[in-house]
Every structure is written in C-alpha cells, then in structure tokens.
PDB file of N, CA and C in Angstrom:
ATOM      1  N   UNK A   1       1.212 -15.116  -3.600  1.00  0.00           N
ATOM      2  CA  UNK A   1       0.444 -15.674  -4.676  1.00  0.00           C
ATOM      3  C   UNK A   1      -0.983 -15.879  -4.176  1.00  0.00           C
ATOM      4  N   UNK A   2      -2.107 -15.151  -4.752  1.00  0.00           N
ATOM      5  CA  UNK A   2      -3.154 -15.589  -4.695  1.00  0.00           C
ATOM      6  C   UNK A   2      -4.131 -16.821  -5.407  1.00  0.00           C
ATOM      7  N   UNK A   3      -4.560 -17.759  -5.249  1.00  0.00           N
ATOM      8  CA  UNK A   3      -5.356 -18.787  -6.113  1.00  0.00           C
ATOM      9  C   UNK A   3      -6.673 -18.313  -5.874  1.00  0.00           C
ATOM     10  N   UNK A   4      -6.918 -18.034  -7.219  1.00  0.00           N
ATOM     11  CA  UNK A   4      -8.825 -17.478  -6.602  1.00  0.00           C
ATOM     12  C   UNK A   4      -9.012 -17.432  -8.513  1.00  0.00           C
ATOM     13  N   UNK A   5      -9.784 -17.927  -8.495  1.00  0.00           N
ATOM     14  CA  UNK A   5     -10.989 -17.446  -9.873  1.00  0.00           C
ATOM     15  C   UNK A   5     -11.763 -16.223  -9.794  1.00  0.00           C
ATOM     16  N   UNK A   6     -12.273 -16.476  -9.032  1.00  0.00           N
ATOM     17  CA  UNK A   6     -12.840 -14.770  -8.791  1.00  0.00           C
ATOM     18  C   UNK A   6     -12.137 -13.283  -9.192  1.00  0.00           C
ATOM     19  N   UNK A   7     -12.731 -12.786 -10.304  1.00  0.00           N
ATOM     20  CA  UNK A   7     -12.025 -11.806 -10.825  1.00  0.00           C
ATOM     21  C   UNK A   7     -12.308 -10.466  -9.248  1.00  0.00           C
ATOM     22  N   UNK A   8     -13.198 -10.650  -8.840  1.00  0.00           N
ATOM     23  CA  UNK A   8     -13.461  -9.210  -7.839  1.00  0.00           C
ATOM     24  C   UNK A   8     -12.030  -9.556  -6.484  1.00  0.00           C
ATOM     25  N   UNK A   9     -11.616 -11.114  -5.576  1.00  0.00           N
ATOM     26  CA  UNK A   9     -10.940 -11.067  -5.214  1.00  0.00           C
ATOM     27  C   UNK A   9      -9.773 -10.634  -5.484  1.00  0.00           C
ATOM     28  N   UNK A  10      -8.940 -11.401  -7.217  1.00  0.00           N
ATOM     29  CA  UNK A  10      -8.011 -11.119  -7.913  1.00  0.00           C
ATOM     30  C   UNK A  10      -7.852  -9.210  -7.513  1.00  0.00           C
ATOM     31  N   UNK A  11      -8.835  -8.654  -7.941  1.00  0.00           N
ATOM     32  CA  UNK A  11      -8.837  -7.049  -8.065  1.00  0.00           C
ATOM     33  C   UNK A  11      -9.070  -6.599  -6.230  1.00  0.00           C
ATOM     34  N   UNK A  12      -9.115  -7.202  -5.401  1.00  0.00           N
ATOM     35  CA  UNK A  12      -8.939  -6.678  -4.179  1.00  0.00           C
ATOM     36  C   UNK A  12      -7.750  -7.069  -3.786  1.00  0.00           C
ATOM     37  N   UNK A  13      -7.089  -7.581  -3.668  1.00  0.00           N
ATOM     38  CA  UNK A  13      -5.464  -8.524  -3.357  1.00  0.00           C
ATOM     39  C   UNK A  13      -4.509  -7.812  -4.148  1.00  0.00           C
ATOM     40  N   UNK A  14      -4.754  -7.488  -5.485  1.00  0.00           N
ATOM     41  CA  UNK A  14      -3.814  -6.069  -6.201  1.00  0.00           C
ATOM     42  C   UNK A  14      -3.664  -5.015  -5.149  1.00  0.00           C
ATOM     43  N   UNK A  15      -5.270  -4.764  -5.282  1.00  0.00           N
ATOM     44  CA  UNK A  15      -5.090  -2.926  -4.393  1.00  0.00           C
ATOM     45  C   UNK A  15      -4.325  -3.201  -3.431  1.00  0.00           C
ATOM     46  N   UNK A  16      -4.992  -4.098  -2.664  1.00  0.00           N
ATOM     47  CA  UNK A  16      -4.117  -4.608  -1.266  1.00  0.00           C
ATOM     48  C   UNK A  16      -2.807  -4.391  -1.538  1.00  0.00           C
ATOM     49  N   UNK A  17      -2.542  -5.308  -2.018  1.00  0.00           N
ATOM     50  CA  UNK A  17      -0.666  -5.468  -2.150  1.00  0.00           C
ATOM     51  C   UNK A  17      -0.342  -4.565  -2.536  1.00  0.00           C
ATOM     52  N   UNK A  18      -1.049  -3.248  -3.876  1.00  0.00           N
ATOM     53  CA  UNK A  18      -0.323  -2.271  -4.009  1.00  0.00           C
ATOM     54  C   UNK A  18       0.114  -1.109  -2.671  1.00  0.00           C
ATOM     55  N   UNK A  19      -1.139  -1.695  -2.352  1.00  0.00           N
ATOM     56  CA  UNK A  19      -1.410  -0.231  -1.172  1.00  0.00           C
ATOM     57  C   UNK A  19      -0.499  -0.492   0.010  1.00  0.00           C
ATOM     58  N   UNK A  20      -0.382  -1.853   0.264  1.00  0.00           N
ATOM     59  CA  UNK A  20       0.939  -2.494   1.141  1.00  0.00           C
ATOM     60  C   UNK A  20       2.461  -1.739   0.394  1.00  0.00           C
ATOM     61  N   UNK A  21       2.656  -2.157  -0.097  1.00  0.00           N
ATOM     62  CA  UNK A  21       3.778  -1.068  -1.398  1.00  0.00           C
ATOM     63  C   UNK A  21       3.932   0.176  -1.172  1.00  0.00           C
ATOM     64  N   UNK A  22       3.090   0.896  -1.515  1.00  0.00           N
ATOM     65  CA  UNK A  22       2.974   2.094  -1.918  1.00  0.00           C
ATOM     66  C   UNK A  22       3.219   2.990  -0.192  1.00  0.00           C
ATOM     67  N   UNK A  23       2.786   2.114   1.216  1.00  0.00           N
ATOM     68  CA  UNK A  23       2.861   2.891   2.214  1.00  0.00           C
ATOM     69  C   UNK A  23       4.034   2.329   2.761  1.00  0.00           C
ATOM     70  N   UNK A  24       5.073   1.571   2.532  1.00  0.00           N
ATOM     71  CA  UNK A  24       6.152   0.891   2.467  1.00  0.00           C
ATOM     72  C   UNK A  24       5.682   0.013   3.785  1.00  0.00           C
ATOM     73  N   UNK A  25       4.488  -0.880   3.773  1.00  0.00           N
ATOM     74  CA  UNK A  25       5.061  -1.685   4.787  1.00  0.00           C
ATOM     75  C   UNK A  25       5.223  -3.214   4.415  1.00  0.00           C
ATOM     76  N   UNK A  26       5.872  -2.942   3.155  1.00  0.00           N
ATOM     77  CA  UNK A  26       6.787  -4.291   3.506  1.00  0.00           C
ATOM     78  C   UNK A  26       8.327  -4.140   3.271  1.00  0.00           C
ATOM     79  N   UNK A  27       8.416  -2.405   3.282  1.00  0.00           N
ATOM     80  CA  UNK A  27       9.843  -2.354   3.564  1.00  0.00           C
ATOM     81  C   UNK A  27      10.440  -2.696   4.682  1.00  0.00           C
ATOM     82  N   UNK A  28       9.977  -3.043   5.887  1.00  0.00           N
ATOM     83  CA  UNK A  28      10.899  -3.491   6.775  1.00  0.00           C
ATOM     84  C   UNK A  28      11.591  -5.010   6.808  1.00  0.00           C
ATOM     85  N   UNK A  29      10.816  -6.170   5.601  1.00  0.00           N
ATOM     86  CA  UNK A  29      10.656  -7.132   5.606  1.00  0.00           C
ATOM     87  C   UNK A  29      11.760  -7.570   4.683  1.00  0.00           C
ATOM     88  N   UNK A  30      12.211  -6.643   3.348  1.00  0.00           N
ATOM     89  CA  UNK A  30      12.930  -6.554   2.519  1.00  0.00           C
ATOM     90  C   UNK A  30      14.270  -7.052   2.621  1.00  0.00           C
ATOM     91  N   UNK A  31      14.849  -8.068   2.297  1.00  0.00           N
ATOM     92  CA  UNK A  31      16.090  -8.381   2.756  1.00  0.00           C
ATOM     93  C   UNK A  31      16.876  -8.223   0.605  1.00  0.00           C
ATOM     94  N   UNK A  32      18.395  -8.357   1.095  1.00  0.00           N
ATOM     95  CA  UNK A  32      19.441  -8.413  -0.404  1.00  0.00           C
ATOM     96  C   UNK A  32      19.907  -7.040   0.088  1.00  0.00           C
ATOM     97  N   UNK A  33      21.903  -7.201  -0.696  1.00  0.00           N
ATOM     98  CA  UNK A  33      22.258  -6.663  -0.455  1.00  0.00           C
ATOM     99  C   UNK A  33      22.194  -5.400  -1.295  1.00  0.00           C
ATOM    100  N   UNK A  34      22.368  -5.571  -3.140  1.00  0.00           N
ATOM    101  CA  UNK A  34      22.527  -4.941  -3.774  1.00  0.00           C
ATOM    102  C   UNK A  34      20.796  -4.713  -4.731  1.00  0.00           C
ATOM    103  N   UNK A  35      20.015  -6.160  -4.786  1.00  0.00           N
ATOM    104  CA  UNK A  35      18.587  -6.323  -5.467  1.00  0.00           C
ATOM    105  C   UNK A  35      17.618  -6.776  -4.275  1.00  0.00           C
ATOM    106  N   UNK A  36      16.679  -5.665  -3.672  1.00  0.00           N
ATOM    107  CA  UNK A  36      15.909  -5.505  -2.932  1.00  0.00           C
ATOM    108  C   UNK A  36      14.595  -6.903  -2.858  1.00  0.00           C
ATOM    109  N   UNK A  37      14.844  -7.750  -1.872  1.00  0.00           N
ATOM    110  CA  UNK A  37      13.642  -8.922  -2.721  1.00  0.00           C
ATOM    111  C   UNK A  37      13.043  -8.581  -1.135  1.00  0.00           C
ATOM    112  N   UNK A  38      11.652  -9.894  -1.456  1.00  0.00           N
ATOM    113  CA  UNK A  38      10.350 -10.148  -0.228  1.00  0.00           C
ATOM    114  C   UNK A  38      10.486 -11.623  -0.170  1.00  0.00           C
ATOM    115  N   UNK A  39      10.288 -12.466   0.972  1.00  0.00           N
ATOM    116  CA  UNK A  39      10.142 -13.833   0.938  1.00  0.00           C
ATOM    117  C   UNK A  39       8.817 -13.605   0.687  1.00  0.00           C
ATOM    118  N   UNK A  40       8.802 -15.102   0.182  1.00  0.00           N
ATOM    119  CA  UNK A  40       6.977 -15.393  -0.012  1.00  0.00           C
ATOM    120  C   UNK A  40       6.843 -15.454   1.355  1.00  0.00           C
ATOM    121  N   UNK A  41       7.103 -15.785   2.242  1.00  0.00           N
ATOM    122  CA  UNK A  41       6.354 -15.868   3.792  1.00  0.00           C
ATOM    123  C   UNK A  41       6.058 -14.447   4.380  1.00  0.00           C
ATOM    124  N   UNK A  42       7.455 -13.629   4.356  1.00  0.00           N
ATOM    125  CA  UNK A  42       7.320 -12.515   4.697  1.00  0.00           C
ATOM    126  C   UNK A  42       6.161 -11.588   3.865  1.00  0.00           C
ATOM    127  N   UNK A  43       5.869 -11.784   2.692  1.00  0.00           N
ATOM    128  CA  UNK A  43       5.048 -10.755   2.303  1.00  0.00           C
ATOM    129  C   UNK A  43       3.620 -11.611   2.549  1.00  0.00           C
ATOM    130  N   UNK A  44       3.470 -13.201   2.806  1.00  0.00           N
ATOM    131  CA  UNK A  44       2.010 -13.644   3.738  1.00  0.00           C
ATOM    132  C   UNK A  44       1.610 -12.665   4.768  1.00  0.00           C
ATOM    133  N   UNK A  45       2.741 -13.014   5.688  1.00  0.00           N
ATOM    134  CA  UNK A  45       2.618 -12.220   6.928  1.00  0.00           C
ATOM    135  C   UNK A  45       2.210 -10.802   6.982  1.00  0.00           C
ATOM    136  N   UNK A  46       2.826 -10.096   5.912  1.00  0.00           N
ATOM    137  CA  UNK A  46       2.649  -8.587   6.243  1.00  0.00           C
ATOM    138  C   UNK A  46       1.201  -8.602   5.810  1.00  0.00           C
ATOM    139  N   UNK A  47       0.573  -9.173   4.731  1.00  0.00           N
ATOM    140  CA  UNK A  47      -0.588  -9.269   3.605  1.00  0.00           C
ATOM    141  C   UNK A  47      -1.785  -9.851   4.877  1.00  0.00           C
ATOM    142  N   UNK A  48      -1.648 -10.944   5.170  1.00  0.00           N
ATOM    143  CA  UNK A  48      -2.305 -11.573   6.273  1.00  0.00           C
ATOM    144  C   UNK A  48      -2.396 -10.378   7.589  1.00  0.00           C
ATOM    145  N   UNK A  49      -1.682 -10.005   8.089  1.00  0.00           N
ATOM    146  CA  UNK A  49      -1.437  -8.737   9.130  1.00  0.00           C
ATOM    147  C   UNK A  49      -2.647  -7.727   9.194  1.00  0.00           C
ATOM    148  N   UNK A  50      -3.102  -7.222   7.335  1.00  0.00           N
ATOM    149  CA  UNK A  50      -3.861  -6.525   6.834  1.00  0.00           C
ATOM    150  C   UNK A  50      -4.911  -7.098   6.930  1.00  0.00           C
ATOM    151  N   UNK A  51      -5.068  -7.995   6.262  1.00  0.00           N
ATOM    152  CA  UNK A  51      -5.821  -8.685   5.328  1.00  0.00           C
ATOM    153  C   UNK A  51      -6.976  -9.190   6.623  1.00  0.00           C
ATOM    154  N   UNK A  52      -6.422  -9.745   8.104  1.00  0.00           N
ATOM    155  CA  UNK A  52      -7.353  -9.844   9.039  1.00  0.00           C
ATOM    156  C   UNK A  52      -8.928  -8.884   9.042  1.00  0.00           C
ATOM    157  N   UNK A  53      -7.917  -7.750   8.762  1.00  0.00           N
ATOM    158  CA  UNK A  53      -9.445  -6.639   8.997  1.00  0.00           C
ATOM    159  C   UNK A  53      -9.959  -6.282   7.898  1.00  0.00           C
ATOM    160  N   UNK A  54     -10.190  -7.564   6.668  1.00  0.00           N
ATOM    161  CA  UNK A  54      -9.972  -7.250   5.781  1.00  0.00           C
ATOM    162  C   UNK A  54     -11.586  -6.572   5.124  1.00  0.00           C
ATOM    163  N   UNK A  55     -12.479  -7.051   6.243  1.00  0.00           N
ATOM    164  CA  UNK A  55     -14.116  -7.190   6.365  1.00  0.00           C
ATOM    165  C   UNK A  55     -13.875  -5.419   6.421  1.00  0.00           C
ATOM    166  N   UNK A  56     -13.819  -4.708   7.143  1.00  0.00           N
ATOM    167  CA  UNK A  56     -13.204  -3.528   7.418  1.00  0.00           C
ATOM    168  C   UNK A  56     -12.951  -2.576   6.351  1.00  0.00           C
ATOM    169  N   UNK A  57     -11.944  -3.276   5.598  1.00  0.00           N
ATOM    170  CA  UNK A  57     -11.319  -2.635   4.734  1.00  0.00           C
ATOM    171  C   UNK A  57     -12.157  -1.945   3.457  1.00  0.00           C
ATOM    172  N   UNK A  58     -12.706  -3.189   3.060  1.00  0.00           N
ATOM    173  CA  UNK A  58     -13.876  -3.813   1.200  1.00  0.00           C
ATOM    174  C   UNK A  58     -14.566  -2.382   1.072  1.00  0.00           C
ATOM    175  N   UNK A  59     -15.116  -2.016   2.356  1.00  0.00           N
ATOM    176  CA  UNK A  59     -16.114  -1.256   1.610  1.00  0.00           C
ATOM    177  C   UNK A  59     -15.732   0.314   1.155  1.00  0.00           C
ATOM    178  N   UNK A  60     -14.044   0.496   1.692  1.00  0.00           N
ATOM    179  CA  UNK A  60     -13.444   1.732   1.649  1.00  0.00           C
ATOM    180  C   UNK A  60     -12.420   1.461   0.301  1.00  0.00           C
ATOM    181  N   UNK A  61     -12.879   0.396  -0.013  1.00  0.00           N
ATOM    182  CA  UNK A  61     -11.329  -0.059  -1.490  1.00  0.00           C
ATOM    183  C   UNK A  61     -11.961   0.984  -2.319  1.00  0.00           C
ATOM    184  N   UNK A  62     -13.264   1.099  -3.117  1.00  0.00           N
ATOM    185  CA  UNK A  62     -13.250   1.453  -4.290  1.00  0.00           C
ATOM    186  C   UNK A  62     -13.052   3.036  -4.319  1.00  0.00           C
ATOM    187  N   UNK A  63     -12.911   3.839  -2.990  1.00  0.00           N
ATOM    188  CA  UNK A  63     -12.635   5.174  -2.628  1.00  0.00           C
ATOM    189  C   UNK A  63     -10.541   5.355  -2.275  1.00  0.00           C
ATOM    190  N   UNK A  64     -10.487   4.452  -1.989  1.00  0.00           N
ATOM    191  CA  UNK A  64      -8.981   3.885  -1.896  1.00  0.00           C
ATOM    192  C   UNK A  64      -8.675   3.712  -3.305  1.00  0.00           C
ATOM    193  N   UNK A  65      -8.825   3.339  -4.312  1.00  0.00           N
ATOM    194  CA  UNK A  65      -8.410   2.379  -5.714  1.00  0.00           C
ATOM    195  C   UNK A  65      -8.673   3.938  -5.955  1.00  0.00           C
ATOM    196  N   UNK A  66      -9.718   5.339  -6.216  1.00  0.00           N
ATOM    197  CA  UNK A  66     -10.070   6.233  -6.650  1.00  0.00           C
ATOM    198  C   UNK A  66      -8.730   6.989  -6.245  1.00  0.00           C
ATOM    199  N   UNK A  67      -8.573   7.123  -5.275  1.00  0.00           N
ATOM    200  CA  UNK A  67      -7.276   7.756  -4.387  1.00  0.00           C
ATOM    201  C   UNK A  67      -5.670   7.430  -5.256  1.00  0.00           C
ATOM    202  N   UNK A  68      -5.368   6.122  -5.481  1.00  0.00           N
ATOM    203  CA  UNK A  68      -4.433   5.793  -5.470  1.00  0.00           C
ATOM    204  C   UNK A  68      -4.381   5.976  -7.272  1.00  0.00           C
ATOM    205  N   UNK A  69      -5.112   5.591  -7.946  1.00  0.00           N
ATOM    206  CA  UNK A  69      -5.065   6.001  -9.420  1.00  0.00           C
ATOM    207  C   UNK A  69      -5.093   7.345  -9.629  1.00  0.00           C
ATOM    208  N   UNK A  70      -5.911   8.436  -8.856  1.00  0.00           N
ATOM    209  CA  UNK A  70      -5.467   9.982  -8.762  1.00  0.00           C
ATOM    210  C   UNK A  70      -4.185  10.157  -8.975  1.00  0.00           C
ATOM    211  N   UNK A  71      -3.577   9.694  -7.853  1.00  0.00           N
ATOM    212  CA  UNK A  71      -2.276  10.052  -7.533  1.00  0.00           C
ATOM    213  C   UNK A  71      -1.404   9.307  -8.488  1.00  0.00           C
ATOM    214  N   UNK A  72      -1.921   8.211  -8.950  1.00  0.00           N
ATOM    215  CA  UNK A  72      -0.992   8.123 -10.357  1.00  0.00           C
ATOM    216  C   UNK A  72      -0.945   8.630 -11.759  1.00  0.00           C
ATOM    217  N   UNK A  73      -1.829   9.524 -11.936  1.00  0.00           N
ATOM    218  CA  UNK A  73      -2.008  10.468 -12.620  1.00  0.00           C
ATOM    219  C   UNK A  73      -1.795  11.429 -12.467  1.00  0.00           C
ATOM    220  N   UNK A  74      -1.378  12.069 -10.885  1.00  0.00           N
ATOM    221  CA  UNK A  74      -0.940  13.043 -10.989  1.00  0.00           C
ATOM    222  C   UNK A  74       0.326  13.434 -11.074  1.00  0.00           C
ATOM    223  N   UNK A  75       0.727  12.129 -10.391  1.00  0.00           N
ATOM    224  CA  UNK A  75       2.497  11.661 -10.742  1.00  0.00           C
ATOM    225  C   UNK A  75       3.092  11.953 -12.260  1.00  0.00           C
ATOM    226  N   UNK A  76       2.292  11.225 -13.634  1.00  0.00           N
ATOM    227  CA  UNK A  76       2.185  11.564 -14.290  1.00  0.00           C
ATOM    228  C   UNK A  76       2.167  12.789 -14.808  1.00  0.00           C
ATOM    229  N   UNK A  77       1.317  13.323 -14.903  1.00  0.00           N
ATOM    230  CA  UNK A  77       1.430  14.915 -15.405  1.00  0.00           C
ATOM    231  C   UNK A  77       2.250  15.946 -14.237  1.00  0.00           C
ATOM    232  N   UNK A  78       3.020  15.370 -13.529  1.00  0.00           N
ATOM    233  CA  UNK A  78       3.820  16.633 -13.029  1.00  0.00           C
ATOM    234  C   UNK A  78       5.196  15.757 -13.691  1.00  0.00           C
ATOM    235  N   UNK A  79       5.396  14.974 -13.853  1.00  0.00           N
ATOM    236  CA  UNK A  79       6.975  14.304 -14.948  1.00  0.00           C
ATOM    237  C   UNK A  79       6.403  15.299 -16.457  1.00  0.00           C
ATOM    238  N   UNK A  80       5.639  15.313 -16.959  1.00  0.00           N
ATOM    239  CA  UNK A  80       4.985  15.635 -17.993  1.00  0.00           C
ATOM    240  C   UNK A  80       5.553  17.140 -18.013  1.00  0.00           C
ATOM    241  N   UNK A  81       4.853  17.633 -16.625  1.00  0.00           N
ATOM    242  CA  UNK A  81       5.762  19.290 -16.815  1.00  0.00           C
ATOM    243  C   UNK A  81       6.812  19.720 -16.361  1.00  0.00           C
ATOM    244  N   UNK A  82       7.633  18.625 -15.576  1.00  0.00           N
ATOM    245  CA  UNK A  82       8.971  18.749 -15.578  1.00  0.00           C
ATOM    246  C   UNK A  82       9.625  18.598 -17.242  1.00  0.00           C
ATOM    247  N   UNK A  83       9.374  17.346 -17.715  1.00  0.00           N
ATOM    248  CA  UNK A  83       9.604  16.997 -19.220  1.00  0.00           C
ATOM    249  C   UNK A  83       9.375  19.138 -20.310  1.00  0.00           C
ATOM    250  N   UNK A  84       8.548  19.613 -20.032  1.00  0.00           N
ATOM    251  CA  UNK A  84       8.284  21.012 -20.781  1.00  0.00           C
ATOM    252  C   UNK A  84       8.974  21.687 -20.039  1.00  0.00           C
ATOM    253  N   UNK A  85       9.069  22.087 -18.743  1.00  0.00           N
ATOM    254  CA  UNK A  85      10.224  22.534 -17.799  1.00  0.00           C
ATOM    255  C   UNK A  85      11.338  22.968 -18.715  1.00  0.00           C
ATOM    256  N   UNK A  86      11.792  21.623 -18.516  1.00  0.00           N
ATOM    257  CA  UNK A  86      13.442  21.451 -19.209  1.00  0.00           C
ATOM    258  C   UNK A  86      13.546  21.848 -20.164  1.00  0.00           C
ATOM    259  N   UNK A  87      12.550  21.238 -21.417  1.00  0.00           N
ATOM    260  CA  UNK A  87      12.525  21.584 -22.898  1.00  0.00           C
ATOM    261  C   UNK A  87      12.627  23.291 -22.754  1.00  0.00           C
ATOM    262  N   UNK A  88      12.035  23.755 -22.176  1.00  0.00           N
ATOM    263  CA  UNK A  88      11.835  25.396 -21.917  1.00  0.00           C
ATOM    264  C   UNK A  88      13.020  25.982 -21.479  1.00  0.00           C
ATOM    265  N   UNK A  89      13.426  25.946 -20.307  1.00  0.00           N
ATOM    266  CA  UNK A  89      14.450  26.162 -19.667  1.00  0.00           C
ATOM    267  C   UNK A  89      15.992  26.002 -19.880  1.00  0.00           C
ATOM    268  N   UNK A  90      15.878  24.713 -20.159  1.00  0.00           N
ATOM    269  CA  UNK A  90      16.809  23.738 -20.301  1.00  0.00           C
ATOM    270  C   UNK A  90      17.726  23.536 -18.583  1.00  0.00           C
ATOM    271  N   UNK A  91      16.335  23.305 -17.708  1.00  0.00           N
ATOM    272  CA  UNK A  91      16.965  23.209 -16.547  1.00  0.00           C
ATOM    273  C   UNK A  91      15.498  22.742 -15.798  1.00  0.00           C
ATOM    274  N   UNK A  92      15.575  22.230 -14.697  1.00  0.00           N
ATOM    275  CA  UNK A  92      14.614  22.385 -13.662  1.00  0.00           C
ATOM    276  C   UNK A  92      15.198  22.144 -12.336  1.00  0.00           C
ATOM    277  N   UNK A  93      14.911  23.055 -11.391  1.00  0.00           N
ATOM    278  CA  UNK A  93      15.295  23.162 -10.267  1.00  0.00           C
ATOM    279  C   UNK A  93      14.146  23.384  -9.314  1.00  0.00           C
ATOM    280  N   UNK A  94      14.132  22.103  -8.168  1.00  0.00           N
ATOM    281  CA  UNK A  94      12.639  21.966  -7.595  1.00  0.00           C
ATOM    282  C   UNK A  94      13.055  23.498  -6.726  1.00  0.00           C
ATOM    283  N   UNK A  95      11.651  23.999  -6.425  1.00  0.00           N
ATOM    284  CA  UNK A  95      11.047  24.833  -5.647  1.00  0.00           C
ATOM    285  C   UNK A  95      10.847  24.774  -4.617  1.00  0.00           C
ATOM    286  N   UNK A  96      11.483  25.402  -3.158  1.00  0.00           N
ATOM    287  CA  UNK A  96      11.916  24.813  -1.664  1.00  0.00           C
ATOM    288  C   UNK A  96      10.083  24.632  -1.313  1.00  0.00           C
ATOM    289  N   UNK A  97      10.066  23.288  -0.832  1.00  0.00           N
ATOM    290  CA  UNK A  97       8.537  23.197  -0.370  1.00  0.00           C
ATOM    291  C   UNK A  97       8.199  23.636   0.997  1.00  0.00           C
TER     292      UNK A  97
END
C-alpha cells in the first residue's frame, strides 16, 4: 500500500509494482496452496529491494511504461489474430519457434 497524494508518485509505484510482476520477482515470495497470495511484508521487501535504487530508476520509467504498454498491445492484437485464426481455420496450432 502506498499513502501519497501525489498523483506522479501514485503513477511510479504502479509501474514499479507492475514491472516487479511482470518479471516475476515476487514469485519467489508467493506462498498458498491452491490461490497464489503476497504478504504485505513480503511484497515491502521485494518493492523496497527495488525501490532503493529508485533515484536510478525515474528517469528510465517513462521509456519503461513505453515498453511495457507496447507489449500490451501487442499481446492484444496477436489474441486478436489467433481469435481470426480459428474463425478461419477452425483451428490454431502454434508455429515451432
């Protein structure tokens, strides 16, 4: 949980945490057997871990935030042409990478 008024922190502590997410490192932290949870301490720690170099980080977010919304758009439109794939086909079978 962040407490901040500041809308620009609020919007750096997202990316953060997404970008913590998205490179799984707070999968090692993850405990449950069957519903995957985070302690609030454990995800301080991992967040704090980062967040030290965080001076470091600021001036590479808004090329990072550019990066990571790409790629969620591109996520997007390749479900999009799997979705026409199928309709077409009535099959899709990935392509050995």
């Amino acid at each position: 949980m962040v407490l901040s008024c500041d809308p620009a922190h609020l919007y750096y502590f997202y990316w953060l945490t997404y970008g913590l997410w998205y490179t799984g490192r707070f999968r090692p932290v993850l405990c449950g057997s069957c519903v995957e949870l985070i302690r609030i301490a454990d995800a301080r720690r991992v967040i704090d871990a980062l967040n030290v170099n965080g001076h470091l980080i600021e001036p590479q977010l808004p090329a990072l935030i550019k990066g990571l919304q790409l790629q969620q758009k591109l996520t997007k439109q390749i479900e999009k042409l799997k979705y026409c794939y199928v309709s077409l086909f009535g099959t899709f079978n990935r392509m050995e990478e």
